[in-house]
Every structure is written in structure tokens, then in C-alpha cells.
Protein backbone atom coordinates (compact mmCIF):
# COMPACT_ATOMS: atom_id res chain seq x y z
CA UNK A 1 0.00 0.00 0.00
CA UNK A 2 1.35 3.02 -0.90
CA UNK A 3 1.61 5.78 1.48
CA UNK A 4 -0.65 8.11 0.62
CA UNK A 5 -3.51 5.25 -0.19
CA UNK A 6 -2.53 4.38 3.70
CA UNK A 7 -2.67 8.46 4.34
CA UNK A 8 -6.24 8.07 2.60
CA UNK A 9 -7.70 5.01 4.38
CA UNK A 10 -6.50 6.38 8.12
CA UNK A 11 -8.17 10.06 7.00
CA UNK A 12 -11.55 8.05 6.01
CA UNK A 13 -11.24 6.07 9.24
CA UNK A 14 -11.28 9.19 11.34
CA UNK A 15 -14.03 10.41 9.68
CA UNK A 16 -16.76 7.21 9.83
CA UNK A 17 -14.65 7.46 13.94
CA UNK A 18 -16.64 10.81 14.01
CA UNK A 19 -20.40 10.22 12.90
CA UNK A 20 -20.24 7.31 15.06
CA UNK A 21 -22.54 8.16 18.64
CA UNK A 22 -21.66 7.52 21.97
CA UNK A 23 -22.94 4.83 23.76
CA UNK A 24 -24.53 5.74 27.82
CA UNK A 25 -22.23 6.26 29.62
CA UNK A 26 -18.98 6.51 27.48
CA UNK A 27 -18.54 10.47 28.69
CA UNK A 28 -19.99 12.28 25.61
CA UNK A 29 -23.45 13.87 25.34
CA UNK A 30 -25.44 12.01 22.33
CA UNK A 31 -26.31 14.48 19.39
CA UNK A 32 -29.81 13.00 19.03
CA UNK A 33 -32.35 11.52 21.46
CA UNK A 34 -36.14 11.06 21.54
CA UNK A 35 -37.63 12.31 24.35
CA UNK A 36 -40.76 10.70 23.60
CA UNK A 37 -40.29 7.21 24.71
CA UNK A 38 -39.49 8.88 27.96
CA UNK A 39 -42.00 11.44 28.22
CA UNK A 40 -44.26 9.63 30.70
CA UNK A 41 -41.29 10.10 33.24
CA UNK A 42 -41.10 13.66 32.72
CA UNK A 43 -43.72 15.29 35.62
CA UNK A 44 -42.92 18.99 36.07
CA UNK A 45 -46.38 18.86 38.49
CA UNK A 46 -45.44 16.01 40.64
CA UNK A 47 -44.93 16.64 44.41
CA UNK A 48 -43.16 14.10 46.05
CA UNK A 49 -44.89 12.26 49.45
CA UNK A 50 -41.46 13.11 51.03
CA UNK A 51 -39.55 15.94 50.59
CA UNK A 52 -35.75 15.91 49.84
CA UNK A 53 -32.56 18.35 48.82
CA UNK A 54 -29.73 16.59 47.86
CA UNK A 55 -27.48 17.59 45.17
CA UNK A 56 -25.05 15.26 43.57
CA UNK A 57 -21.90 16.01 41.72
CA UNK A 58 -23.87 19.90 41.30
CA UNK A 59 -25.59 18.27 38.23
CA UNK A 60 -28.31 16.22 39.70
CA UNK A 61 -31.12 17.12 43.01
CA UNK A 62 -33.19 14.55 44.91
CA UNK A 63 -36.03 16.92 44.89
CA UNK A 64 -38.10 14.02 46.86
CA UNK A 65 -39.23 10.50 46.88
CA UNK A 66 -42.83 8.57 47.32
CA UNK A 67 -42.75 4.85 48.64
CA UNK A 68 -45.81 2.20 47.90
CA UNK A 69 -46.52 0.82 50.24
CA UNK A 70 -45.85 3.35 52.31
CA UNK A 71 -44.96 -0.22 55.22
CA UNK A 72 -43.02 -2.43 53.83
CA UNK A 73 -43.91 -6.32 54.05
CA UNK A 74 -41.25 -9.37 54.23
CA UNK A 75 -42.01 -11.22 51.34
CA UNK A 76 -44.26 -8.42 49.40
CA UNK A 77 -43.12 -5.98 46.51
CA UNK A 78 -43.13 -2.46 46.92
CA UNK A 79 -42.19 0.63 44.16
CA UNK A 80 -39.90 3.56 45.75
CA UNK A 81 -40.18 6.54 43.71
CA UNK A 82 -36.98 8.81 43.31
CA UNK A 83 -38.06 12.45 42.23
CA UNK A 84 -34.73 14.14 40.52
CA UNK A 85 -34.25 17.49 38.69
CA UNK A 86 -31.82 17.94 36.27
CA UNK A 87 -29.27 21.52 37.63
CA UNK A 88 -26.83 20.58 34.29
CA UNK A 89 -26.48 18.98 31.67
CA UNK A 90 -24.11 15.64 31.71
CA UNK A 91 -22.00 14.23 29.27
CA UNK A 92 -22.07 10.53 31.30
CA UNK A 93 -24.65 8.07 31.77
CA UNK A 94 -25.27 8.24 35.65
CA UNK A 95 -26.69 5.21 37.05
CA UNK A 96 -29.07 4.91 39.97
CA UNK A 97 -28.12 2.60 42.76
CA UNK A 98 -30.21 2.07 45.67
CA UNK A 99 -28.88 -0.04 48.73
CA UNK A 100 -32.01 -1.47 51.31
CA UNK A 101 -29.53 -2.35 54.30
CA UNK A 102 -30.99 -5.02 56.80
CA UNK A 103 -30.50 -3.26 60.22
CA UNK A 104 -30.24 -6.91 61.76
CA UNK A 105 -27.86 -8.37 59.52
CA UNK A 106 -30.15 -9.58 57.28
CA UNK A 107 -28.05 -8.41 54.22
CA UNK A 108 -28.56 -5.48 51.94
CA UNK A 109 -31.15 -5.51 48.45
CA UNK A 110 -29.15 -4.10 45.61
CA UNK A 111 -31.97 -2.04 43.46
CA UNK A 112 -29.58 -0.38 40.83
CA UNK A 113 -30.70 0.91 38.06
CA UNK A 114 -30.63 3.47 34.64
CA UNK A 115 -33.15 6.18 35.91
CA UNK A 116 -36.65 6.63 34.24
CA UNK A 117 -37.04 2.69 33.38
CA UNK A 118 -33.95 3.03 31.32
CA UNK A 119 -35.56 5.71 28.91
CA UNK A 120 -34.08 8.73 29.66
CA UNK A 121 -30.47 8.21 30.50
CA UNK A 122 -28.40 11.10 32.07
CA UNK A 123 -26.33 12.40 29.46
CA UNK A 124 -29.80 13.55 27.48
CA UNK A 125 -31.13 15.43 30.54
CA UNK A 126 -31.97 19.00 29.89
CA UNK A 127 -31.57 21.88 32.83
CA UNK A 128 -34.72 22.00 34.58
CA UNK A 129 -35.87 18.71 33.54
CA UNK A 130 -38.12 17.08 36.47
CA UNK A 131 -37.62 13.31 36.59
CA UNK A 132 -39.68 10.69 37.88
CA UNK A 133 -38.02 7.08 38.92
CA UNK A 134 -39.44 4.42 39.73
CA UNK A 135 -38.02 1.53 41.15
CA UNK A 136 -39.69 -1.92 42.11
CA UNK A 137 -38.18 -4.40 44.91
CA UNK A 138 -39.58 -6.95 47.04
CA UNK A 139 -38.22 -7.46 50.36
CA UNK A 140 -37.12 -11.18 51.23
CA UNK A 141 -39.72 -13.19 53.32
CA UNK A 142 -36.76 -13.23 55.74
CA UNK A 143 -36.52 -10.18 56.77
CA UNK A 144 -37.31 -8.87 60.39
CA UNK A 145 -36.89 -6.02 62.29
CA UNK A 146 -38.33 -2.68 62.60
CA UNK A 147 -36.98 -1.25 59.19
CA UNK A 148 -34.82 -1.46 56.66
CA UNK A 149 -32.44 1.63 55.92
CA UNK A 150 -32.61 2.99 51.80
CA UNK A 151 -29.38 4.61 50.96
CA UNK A 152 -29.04 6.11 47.05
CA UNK A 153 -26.68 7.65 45.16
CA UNK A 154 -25.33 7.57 41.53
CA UNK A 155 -22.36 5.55 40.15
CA UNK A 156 -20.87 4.97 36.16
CA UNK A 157 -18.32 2.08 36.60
CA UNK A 158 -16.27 2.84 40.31
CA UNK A 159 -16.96 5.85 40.08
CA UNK A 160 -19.73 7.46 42.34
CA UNK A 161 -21.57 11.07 41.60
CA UNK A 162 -20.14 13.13 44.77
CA UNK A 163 -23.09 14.54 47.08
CA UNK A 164 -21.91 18.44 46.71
CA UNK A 165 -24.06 19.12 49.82
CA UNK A 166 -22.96 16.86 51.83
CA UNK A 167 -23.63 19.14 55.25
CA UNK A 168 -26.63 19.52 54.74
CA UNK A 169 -27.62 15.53 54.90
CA UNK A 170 -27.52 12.31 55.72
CA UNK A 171 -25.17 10.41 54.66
CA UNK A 172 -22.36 7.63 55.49
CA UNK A 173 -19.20 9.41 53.73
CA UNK A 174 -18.63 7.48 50.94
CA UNK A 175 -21.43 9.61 48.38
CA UNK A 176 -24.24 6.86 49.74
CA UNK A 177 -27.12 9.40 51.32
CA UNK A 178 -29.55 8.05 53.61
CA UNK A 179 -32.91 8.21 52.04
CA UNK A 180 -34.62 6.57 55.37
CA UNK A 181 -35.09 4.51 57.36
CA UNK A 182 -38.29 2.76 55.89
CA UNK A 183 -40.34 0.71 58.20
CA UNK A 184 -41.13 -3.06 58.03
CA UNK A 185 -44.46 -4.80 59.08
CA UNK A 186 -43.74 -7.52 61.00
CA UNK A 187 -44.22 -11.01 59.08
């Protein structure tokens, strides 16, 4: 191959390289997105059961959260809704994580998950967009106790979305905050 037909094929490379979109969560904003597959997540009118103000990584605010059923049941499903609002815009794709500890060491429930059913993905969130997540879980017939403590927070591989208010809540110093401590029925 001659060098400028090698010249030729690494300049048409580098091209097709550009038109190509990022994938969630590969630390570029996407160029194109349809916001209607996601629409029924975005709820500028919703108000939250429980009211919350925690800012992560001075992009993303828990406005508030709703829990149904509002006592949770060993052995029974239940839907936690996270309320967020979008401060910036984001060039990664943020995931949700959501840790139900077991205050008798029954273990912790790992709920993570991409926010808004997977529709709406952080890197396409617009300033000022209101966000509605649900989550579902059941909790294991097993557990016992009084409660069950829900910490959140937002990771994209190791790395975790820094709580930027961080004296203003609850949380255990390592960018989990403490949502509540969310009562359990006995069995």
C-alpha cells in the first residue's frame, strides 16, 4: 500500500470514527435523542410524598421521593419513587443505585438501576428537567426487624456522583445518602 492510499484510508477512518454516537455512559453527550419514549417520566407537576434536597456532583437534586406501600412487608413488593431534577447537563450516563440495608444483619437488596425505566439516561437530561423514577423491589420473606435503611446515590463504573451538599444531609461518607429509614411490618 502506498503511502498516501494508507494516508487516505487512516483520514476516512477518522471520519466514519466521528459520525459514530456515543454509547450511555462513554462520557460524551449524544447528538440526538427522543424524548418521547421517555416522556411519561417527565412530571414537572409532581410533588413528592417526602420531601428531599440533595445535590449530587452539582448536576443532579433529589427533589423528593414517594414509597408504595408506604410499610413495607417481608415477602411483598413495593415501588420507591426517586423524584430528581436535572441543575446541568451531563456528558455521562449516571446510574441509579439504591442499597435497602438489613438493620439486623439480614443483608442489603441491591436495586440499581438506569433512571426513568432506562428511557431517559443522564447524558440527554436538559436543565430544569423534572424526573420521575421508579423503582420496584420486594423485600425477602426473611426479613425482620423494625426497618430497613434505603441509601441512594449515583455511580458509572467505580466511580460514584459526589453529594456536593454533603452538610446539609444524611449520609455515610462514601457519596451513599440516607434516604430513610423505611419501616417493616412484622411477618
Amino acid at each position: 500500500m502506498t503511502r498516501a492510499a494508507l494516508l487516505a484510508a487512516l483520514g476516512l477512518a477518522f471520519l466514519a470514527a466521528g459520525c459514530i454516537e456515543r454509547a450511555p455512559g462513554s462520557g460524551g453527550r449524544r447528538r440526538t435523542f427522543d424524548r418521547g419514549a421517555a416522556s411519561r417520566y417527565l412530571n414537572p407537576a409532581a410533588r413528592p410524598e417526602h420531601a428531599a434536597h440533595a445535590v449530587f456532583g452539582g448536576a443532579i437534586e433529589l427533589v423528593g421521593w414517594d414509597l408504595e406501600p408506604e410499610r413495607l412487608s417481608p415477602g411483598q413488593a413495593a415501588t420507591l419513587t426517586l423524584h430528581w431534577r436535572a441543575l446541568d447537563e451531563m456528558e455521562t450516563g449516571w446510574r441509579v443505585f439504591v442499597h435497602l440495608d438489613g438493620r439486623e444483619g439480614q443483608g442489603r437488596i441491591n436495586v440499581d438501576h438506569w433512571p426513568a425505566g432506562g428511557t431517559y439516561p443522564t447524558d440527554v437530561w436538559r436543565k430544569g428537567d423534572l424526573v420521575r423514577d421508579p423503582v420496584r423491589f420486594a423485600i425477602p420473606a426473611g426479613f425482620h426487624g423494625d426497618g430497613v435503611d434505603a441509601w441512594i446515590g449515583w455511580y458509572a463504573g467505580e466511580e460514584r456522583l459526589h453529594i456536593t451538599n454533603a452538610g446539609e444531609v444524611r449520609h455515610d461518607g462514601n457519596d451513599r445518602l440516607l434516604l430513610a429509614a423505611l419501616p417493616l411490618a412484622p411477618p
